[in-house]
N, C-alpha and C. Protein backbone atom coordinates (compact mmCIF):
# COMPACT_ATOMS: atom_id res chain seq x y z
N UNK A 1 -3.47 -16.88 -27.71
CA UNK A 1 -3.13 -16.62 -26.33
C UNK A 1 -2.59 -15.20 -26.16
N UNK A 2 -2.06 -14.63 -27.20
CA UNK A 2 -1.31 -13.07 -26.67
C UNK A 2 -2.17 -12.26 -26.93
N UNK A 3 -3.34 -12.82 -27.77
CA UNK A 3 -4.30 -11.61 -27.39
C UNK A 3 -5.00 -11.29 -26.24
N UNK A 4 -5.35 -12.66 -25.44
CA UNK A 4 -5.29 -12.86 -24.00
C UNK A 4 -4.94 -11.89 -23.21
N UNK A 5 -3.40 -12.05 -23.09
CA UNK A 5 -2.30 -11.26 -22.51
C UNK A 5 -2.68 -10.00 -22.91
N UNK A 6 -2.85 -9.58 -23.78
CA UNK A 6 -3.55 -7.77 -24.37
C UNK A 6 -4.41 -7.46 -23.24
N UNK A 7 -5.95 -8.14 -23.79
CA UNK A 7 -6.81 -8.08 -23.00
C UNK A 7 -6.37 -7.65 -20.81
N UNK A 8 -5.65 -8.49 -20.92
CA UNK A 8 -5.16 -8.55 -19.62
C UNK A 8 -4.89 -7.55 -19.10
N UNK A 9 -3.58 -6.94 -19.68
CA UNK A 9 -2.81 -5.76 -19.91
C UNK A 9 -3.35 -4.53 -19.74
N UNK A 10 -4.55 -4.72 -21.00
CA UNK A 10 -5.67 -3.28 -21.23
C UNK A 10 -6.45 -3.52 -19.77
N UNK A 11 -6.89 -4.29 -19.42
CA UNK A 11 -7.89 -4.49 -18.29
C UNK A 11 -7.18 -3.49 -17.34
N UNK A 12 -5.67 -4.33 -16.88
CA UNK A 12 -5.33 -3.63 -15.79
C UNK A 12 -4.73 -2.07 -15.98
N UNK A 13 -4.59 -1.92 -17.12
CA UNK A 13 -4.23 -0.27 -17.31
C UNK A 13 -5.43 0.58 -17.02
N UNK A 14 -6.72 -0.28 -17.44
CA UNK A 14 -7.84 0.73 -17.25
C UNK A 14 -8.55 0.78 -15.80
N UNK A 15 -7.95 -0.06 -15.22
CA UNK A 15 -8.53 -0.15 -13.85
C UNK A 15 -7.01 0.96 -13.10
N UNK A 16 -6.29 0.93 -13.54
CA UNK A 16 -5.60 1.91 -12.41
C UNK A 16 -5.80 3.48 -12.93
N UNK A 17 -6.58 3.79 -14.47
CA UNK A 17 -6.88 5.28 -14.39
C UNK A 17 -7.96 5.08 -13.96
N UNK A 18 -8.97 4.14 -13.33
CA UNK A 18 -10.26 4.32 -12.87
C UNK A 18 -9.99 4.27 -11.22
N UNK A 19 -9.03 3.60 -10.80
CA UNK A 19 -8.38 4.25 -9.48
C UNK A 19 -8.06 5.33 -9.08
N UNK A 20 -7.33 6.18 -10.11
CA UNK A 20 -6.69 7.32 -9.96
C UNK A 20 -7.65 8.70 -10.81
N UNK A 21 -9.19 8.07 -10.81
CA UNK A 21 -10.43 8.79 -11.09
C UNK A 21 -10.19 9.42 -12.44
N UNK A 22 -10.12 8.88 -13.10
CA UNK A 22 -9.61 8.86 -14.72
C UNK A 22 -11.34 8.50 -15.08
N UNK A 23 -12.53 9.48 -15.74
CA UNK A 23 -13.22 9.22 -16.04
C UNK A 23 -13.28 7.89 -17.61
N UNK A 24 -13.77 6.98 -17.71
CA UNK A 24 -13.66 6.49 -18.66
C UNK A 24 -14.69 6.51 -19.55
N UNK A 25 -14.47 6.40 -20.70
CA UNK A 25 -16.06 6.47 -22.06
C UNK A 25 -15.56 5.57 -23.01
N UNK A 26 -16.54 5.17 -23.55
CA UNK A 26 -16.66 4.91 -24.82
C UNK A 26 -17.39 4.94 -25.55
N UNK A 27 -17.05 5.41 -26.85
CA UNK A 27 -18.30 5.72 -27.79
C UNK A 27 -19.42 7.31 -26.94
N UNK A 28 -18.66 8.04 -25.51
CA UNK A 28 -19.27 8.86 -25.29
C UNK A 28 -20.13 8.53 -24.15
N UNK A 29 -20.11 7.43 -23.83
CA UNK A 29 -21.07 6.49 -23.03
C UNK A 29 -19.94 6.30 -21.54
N UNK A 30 -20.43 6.55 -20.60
CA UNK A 30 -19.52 5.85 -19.19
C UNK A 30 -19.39 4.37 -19.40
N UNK A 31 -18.33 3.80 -18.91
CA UNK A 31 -17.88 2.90 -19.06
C UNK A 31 -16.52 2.00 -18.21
N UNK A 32 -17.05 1.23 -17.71
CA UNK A 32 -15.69 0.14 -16.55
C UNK A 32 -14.59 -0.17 -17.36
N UNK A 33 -13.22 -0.33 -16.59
CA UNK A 33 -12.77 -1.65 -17.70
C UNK A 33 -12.99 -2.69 -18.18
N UNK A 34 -14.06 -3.00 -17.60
CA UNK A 34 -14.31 -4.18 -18.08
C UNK A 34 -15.46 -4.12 -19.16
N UNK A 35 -16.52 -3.19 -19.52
CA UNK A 35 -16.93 -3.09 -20.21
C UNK A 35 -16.38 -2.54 -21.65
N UNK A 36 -15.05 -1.77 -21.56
CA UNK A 36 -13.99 -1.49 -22.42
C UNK A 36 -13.45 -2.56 -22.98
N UNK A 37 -12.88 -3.63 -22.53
CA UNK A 37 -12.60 -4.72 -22.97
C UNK A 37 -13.20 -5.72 -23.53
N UNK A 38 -14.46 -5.92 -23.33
CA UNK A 38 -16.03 -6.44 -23.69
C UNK A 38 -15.94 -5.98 -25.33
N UNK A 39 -15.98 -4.72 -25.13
CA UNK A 39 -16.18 -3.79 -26.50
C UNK A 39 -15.18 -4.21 -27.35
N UNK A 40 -13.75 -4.50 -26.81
CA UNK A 40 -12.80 -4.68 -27.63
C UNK A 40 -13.10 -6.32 -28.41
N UNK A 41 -13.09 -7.00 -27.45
CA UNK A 41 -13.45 -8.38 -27.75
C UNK A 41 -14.73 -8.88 -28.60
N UNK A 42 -15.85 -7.92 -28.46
CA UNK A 42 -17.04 -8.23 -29.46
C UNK A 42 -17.05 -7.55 -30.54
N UNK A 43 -15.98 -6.36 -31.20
CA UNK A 43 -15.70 -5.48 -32.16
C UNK A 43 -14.37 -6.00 -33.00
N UNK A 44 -14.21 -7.01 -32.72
CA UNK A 44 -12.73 -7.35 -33.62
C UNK A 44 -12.27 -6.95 -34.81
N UNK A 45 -13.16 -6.52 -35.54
CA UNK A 45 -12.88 -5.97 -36.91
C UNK A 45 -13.16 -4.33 -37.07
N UNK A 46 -13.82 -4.46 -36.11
CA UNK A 46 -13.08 -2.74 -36.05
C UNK A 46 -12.48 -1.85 -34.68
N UNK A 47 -12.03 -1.04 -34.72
CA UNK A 47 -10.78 -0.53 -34.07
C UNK A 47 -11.17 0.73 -33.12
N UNK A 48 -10.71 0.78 -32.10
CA UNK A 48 -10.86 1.60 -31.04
C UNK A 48 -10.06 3.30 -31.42
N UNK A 49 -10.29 4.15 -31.09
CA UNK A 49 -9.30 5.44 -31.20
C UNK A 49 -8.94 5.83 -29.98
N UNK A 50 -8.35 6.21 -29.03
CA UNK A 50 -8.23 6.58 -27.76
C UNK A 50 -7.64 8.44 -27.93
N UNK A 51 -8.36 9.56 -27.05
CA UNK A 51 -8.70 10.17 -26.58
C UNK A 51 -8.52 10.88 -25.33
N UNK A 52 -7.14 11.55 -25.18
CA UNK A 52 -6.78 11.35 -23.69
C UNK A 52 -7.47 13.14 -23.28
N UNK A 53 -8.08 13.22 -22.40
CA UNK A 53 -8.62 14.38 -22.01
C UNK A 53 -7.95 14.77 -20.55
N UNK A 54 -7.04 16.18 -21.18
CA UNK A 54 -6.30 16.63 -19.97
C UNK A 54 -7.14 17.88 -19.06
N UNK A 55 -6.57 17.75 -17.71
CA UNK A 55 -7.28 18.67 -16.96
C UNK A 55 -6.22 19.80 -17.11
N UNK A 56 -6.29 21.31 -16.44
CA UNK A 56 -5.51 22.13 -16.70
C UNK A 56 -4.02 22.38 -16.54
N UNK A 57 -3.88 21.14 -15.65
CA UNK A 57 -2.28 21.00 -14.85
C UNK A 57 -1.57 19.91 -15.97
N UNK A 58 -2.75 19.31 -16.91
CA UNK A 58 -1.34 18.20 -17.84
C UNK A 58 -1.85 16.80 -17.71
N UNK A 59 -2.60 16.29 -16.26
CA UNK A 59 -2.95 15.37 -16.19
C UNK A 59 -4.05 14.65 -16.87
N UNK A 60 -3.96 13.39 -17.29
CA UNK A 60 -5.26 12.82 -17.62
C UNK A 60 -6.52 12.89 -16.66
N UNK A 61 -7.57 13.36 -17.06
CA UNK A 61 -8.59 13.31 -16.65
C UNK A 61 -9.96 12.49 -17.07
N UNK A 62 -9.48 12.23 -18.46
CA UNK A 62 -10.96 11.91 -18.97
C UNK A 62 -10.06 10.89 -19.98
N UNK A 63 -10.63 9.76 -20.35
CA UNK A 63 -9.90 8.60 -21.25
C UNK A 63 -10.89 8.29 -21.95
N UNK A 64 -11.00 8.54 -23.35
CA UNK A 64 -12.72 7.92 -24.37
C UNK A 64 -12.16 6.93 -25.19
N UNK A 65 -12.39 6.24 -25.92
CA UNK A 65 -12.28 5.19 -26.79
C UNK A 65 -13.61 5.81 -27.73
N UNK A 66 -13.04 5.89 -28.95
CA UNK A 66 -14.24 6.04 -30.10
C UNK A 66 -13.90 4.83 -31.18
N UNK A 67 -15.16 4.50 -31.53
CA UNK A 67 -15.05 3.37 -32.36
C UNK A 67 -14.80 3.83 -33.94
N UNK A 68 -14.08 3.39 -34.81
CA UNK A 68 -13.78 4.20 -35.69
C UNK A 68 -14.20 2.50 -36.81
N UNK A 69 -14.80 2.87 -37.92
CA UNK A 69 -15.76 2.36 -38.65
C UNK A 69 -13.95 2.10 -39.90
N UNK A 70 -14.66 0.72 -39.90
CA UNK A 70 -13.19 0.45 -41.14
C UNK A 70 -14.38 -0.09 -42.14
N UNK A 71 -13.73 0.73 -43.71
CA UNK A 71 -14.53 0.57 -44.76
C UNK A 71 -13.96 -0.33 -45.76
């Protein structure tokens, strides 16, 4: 169940930088929160990297998730 609650959590964090026009990627690819979370949930054994891409003032602009390969 608290991974649930994660899921949840991540959902709604990624929907308010996609409000506040926070481009999102993953793997380099455009991407919803909800397709972010998809990714998380069908990748369980391996692990996301996050990527915060600032614009010139400091702010987030760009948010990637790269999938990082566990050996």
């Amino acid at each position: 169940m608290g991974d649930e609650v994660d899921l949840q959590k991540m959902f709604k964090e990624l929907t308010g930088y996609e409000k506040n026009r926070v481009d999102l990627r993953i793997d380099g690819i455009p991407a919803s929160p909800m397709q972010i979370v998809q990714a998380h949930v069908a990748r369980e054994e391996s692990a996301y990297m996050r990527d915060y891409v600032l614009n010139e003032k400091g702010d987030i602009k760009e948010l990637w998730f790269t999938n990082i390969e566990s050996n």
